[in-house]
Protein backbone atom coordinates (compact mmCIF):
# COMPACT_ATOMS: atom_id res chain seq x y z
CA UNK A 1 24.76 12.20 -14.08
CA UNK A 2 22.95 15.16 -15.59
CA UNK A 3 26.06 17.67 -14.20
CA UNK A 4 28.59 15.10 -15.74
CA UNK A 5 26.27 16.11 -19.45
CA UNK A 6 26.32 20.12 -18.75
CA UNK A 7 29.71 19.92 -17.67
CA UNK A 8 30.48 17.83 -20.87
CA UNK A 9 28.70 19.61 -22.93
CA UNK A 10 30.27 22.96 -21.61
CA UNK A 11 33.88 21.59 -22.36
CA UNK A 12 32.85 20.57 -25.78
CA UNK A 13 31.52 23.84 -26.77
CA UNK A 14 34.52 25.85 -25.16
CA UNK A 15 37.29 24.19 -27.02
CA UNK A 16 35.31 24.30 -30.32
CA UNK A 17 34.78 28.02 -29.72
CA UNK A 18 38.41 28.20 -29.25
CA UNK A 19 39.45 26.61 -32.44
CA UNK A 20 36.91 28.33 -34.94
CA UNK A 21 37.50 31.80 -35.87
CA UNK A 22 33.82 32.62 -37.78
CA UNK A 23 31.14 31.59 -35.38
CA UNK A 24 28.38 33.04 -36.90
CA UNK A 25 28.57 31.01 -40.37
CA UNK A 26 25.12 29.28 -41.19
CA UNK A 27 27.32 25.75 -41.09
CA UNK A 28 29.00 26.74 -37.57
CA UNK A 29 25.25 27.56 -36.00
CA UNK A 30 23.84 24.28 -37.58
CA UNK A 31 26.92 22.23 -36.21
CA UNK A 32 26.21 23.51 -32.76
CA UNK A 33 22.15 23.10 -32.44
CA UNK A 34 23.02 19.34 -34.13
CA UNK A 35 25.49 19.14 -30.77
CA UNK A 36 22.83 20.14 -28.38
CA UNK A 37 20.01 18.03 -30.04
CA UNK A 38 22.71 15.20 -29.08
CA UNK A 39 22.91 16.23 -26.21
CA UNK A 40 19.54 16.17 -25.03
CA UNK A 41 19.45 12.89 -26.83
CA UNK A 42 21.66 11.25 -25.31
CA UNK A 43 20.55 12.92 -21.41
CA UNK A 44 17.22 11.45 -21.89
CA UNK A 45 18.00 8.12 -22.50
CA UNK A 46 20.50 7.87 -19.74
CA UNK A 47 17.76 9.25 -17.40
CA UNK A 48 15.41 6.80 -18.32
CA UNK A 49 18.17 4.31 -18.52
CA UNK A 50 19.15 4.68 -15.09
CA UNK A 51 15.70 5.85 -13.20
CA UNK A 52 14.43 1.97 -14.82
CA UNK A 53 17.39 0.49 -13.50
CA UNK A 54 16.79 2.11 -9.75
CA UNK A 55 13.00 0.49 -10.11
CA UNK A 56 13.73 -2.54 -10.48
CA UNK A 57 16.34 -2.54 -7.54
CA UNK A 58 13.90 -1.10 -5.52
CA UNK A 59 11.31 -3.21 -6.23
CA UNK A 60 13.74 -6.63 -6.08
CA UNK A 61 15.11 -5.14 -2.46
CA UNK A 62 11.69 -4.71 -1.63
CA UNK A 63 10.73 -8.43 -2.29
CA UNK A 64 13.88 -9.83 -1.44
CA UNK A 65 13.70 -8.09 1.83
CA UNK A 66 9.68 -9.54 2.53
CA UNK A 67 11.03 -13.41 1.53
CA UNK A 68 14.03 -13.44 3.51
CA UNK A 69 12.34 -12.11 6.79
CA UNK A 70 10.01 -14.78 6.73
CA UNK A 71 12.80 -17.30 8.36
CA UNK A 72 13.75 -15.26 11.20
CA UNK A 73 10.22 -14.54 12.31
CA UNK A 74 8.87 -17.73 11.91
CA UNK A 75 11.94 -19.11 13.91
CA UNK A 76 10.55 -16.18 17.12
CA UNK A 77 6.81 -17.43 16.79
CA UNK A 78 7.94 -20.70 17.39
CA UNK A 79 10.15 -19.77 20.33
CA UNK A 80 7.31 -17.83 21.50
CA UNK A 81 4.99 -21.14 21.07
CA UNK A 82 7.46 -22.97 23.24
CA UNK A 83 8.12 -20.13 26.15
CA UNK A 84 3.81 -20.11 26.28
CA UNK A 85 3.60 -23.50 26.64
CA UNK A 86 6.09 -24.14 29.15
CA UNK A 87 5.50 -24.56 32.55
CA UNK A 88 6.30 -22.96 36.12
CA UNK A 89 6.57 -19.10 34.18
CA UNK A 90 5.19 -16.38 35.76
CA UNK A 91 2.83 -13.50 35.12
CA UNK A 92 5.53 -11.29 34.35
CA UNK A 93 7.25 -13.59 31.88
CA UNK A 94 3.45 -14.38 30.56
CA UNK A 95 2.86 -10.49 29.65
CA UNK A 96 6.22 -10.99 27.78
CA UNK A 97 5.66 -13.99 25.94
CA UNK A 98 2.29 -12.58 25.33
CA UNK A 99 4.00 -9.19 23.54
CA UNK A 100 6.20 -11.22 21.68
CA UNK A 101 3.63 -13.13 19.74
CA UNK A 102 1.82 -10.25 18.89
CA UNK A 103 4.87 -7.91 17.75
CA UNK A 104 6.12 -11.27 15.97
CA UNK A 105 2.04 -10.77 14.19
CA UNK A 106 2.65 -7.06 13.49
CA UNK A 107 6.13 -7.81 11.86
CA UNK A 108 4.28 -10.81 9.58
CA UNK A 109 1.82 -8.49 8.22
CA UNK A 110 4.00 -5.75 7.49
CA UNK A 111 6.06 -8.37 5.48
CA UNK A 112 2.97 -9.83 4.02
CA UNK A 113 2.38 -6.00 3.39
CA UNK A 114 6.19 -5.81 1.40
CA UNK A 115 5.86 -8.71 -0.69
CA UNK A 116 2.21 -7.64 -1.71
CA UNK A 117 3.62 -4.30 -2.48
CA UNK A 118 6.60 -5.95 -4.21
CA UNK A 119 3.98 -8.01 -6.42
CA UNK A 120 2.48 -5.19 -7.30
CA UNK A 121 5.33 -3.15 -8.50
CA UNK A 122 6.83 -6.09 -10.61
CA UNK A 123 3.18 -5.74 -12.91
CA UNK A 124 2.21 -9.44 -11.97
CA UNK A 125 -0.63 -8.28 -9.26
CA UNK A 126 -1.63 -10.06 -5.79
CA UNK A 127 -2.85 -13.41 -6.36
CA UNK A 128 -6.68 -14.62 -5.65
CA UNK A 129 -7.58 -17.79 -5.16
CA UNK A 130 -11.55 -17.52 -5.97
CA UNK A 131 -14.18 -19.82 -4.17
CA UNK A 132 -17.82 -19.67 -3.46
CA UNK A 133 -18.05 -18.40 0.20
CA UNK A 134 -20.87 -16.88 2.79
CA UNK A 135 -19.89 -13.15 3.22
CA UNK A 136 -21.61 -12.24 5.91
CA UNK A 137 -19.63 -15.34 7.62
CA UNK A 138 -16.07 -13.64 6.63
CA UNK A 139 -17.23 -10.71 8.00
CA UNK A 140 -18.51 -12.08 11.20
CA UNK A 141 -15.42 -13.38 11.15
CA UNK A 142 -13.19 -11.04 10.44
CA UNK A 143 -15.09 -8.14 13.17
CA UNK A 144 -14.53 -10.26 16.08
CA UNK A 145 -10.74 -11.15 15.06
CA UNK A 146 -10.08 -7.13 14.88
CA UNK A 147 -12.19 -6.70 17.97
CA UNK A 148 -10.06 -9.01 19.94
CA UNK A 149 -7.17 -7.23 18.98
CA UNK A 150 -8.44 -3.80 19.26
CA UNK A 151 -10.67 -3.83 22.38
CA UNK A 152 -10.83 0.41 22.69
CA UNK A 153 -13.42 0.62 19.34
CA UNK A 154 -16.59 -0.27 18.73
CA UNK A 155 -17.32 -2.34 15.50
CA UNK A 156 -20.92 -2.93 14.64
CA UNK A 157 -21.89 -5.23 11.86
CA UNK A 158 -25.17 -5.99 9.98
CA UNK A 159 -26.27 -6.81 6.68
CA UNK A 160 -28.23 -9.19 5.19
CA UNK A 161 -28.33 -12.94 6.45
CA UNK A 162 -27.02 -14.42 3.30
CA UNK A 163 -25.00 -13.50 0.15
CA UNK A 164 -22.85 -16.02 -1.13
CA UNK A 165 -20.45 -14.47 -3.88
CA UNK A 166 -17.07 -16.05 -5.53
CA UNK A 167 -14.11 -14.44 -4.11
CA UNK A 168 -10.45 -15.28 -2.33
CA UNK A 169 -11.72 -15.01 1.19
CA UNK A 170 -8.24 -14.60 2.92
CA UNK A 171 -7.78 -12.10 0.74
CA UNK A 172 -10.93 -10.28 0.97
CA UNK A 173 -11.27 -10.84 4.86
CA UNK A 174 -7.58 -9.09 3.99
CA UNK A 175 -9.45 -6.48 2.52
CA UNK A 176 -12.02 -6.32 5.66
CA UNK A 177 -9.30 -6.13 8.40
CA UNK A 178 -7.60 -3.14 6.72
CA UNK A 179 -10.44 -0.81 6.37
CA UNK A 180 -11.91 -1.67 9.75
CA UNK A 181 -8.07 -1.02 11.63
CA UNK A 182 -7.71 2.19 9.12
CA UNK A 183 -11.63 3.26 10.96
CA UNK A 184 -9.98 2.37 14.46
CA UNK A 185 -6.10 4.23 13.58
CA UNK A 186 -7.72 7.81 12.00
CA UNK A 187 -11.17 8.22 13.36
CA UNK A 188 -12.78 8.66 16.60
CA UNK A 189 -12.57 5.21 18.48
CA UNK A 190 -15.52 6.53 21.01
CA UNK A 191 -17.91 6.49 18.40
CA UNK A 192 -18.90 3.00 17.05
CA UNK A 193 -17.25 1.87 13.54
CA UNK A 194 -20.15 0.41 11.02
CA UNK A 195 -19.09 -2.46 9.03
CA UNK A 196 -22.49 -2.92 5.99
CA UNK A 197 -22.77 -5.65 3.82
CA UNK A 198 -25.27 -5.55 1.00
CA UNK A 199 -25.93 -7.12 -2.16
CA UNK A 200 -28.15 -6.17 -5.64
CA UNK A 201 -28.14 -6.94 -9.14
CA UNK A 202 -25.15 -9.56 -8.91
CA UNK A 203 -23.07 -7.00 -6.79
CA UNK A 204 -21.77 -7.79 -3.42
CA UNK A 205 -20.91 -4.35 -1.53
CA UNK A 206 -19.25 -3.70 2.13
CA UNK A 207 -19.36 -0.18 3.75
CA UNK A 208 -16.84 0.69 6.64
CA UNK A 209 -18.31 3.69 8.27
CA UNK A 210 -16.70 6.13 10.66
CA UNK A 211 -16.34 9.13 12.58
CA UNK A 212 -13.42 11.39 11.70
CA UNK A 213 -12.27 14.41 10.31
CA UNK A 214 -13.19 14.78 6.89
CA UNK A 215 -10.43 13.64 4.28
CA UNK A 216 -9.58 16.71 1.98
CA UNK A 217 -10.59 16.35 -1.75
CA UNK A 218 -6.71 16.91 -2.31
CA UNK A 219 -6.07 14.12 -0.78
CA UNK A 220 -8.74 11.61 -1.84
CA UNK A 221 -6.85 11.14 -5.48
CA UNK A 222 -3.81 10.36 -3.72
CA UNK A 223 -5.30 7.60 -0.62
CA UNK A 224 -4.56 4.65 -2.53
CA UNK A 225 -0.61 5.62 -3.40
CA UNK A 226 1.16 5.18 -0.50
CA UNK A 227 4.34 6.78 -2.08
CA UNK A 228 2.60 10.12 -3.26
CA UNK A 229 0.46 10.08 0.49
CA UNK A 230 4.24 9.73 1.81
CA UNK A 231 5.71 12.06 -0.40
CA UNK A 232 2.89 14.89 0.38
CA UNK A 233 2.96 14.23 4.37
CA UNK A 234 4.13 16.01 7.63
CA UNK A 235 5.70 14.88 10.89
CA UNK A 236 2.02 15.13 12.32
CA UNK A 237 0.22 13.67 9.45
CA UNK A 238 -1.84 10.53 9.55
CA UNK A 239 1.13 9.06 7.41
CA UNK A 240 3.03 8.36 10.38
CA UNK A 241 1.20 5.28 11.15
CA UNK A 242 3.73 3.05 9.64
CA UNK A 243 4.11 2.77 5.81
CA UNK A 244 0.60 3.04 4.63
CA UNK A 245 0.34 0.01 2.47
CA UNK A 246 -2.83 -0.94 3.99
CA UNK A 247 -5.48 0.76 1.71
CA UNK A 248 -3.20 0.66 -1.05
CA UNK A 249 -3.21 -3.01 -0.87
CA UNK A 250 -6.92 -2.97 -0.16
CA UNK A 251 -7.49 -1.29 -3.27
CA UNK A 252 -5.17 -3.54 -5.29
CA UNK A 253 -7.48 -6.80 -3.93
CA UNK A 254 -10.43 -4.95 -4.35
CA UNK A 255 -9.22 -4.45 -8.71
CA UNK A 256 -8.12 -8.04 -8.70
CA UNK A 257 -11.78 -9.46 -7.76
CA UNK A 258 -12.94 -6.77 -10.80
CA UNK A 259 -13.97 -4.22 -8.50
CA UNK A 260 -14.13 -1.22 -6.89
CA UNK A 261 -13.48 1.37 -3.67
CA UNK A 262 -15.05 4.72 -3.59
CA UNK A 263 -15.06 6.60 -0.70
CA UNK A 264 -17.27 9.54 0.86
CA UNK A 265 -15.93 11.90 3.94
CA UNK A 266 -17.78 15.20 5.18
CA UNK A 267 -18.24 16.74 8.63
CA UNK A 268 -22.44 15.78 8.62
CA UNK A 269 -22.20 12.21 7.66
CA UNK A 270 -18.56 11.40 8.31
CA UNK A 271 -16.04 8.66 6.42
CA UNK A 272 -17.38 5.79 4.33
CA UNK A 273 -14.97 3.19 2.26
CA UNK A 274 -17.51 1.43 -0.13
CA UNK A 275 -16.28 -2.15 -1.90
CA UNK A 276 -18.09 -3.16 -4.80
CA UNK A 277 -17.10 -6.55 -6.74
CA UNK A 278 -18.93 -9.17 -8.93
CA UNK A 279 -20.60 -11.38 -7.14
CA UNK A 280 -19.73 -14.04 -9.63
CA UNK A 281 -16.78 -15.29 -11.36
């Protein structure tokens, strides 16, 4: 579009240079820089005209793309439900079955993932459904659901033995999950992960502690974006660990519930993702 404008432009200015025979007049000059400002004009707004209209097909692919998986996959859980529960299969076809259900898992939360993102990008935000819950049981909860599925680390939990707080807790035991498989994915797995919860002055607050190299300070303003974090990595960057929506969505949870997520990373006392939200409504 912008060489169609130059080249446009270009041809204009030749044939009118062409036809007049005084190109220096004070009229001819003022003609020409009134062309150019037209120009310009008239390139901007088709720029912003046509990077708008690649947005929103991006974002409506991306959403589209999320809903319309959702048949398929559900259709291959329940197959998987069936294959499990029939009878005379063997250890072999068990492992299968077994590896089907939890790719089937994988592919459901990347969707989940998509249509968050999707959400997101269309300005109307993830949805929270708040309710008065126990946090220490969502994060009881939520450490031995990502120790199950992550048997190599470590997770270690304490914290107080009672804050109750309104929040979504799917969505915050959303929020959980992430940071604590984002500990496991870029930080030493031989070294125990510390999940923290503490509470003061009407603020509930979970720490996810762990052992890793230290994020660069050029890339903390960027953690949250998972298109600049794509955009700035390498073929043997952390990046490569799928599309990186999980601490972006995090984040976005974390804003709707009013709060926060800072985070600290140094060599001497290592990587630490700190939520902070409301503890009322």
């Amino acid at each position: 579009m912008v060489s169609e404008y130059r080249a446009l432009r270009s041809s204009v200015l030749r044939l009118w240079l062409a036809q007049e025979t005084s190109v220096e007049h004070p009229e001819r000059v003022a003609e020409i820089i009134r062309f150019n400002e037209a120009i310009d004009q008239a390139l901007m707004e088709s720029i912003a005209a046509y990077g708008k209209a690649v947005e929103t097909t991006r974002k409506l692919v991306l959403g589209v793309l999320g809903h319309d998986m959702r048949a398929p996959l559900t259709a291959i859980t329940m197959g998987a439900g069936l294959l499990a529960n029939a009878h005379q299969m063997g250890v072999r076809e068990q492992k299968v079955v077994g590896q089907i259900s939890v790719s089937v898992e994988r592919a459901n939360d990347m969707v989940n993932d998509l249509l968050d993102l999707a959400r997101c990008n269309l300005s109307t935000g993830i949805p929270i459904q708040r309710q008065t819950f126990e946090l220490r049981e969502l994060c009881t909860s939520f450490v031995k659901e990502v120790s199950l599925a992550h048997p190599e680390a470590t997770i270690v939990f304490e914290g107080i033995s009672s804050l109750s707080a309104s929040f979504d807790p799917q969505r915050m035991g959303q929020v959980i999950s992430n940071l604590v498989i984002n500990a496991i994915r870029h930080g030493d797995v031989k070294k125990p992960i510390q999940l923290r919860l503490t509470g003061s002055h009407g603020v509930a607050q979970i720490d996810v502690h762990n052992w890793r190299s230290p994020i660069s300070p050029d890339e903390l303003p960027y953690l949250f974006n998972p298109e600049a974090r794509l955009a700035r990595a390498t073929d043997d960057s952390e990046n490569t660990h799928g599309l990186g929506l999980g601490l972006f969505i995090a984040n976005e949870i974390v804003t709707s519930h009013g709060g926060t997520i800072d985070v600290m990373s140094s060599d001497e006392d290592g990587t630490t993702f700190k939520v902070a939200f409301p503890q009322g409504s």
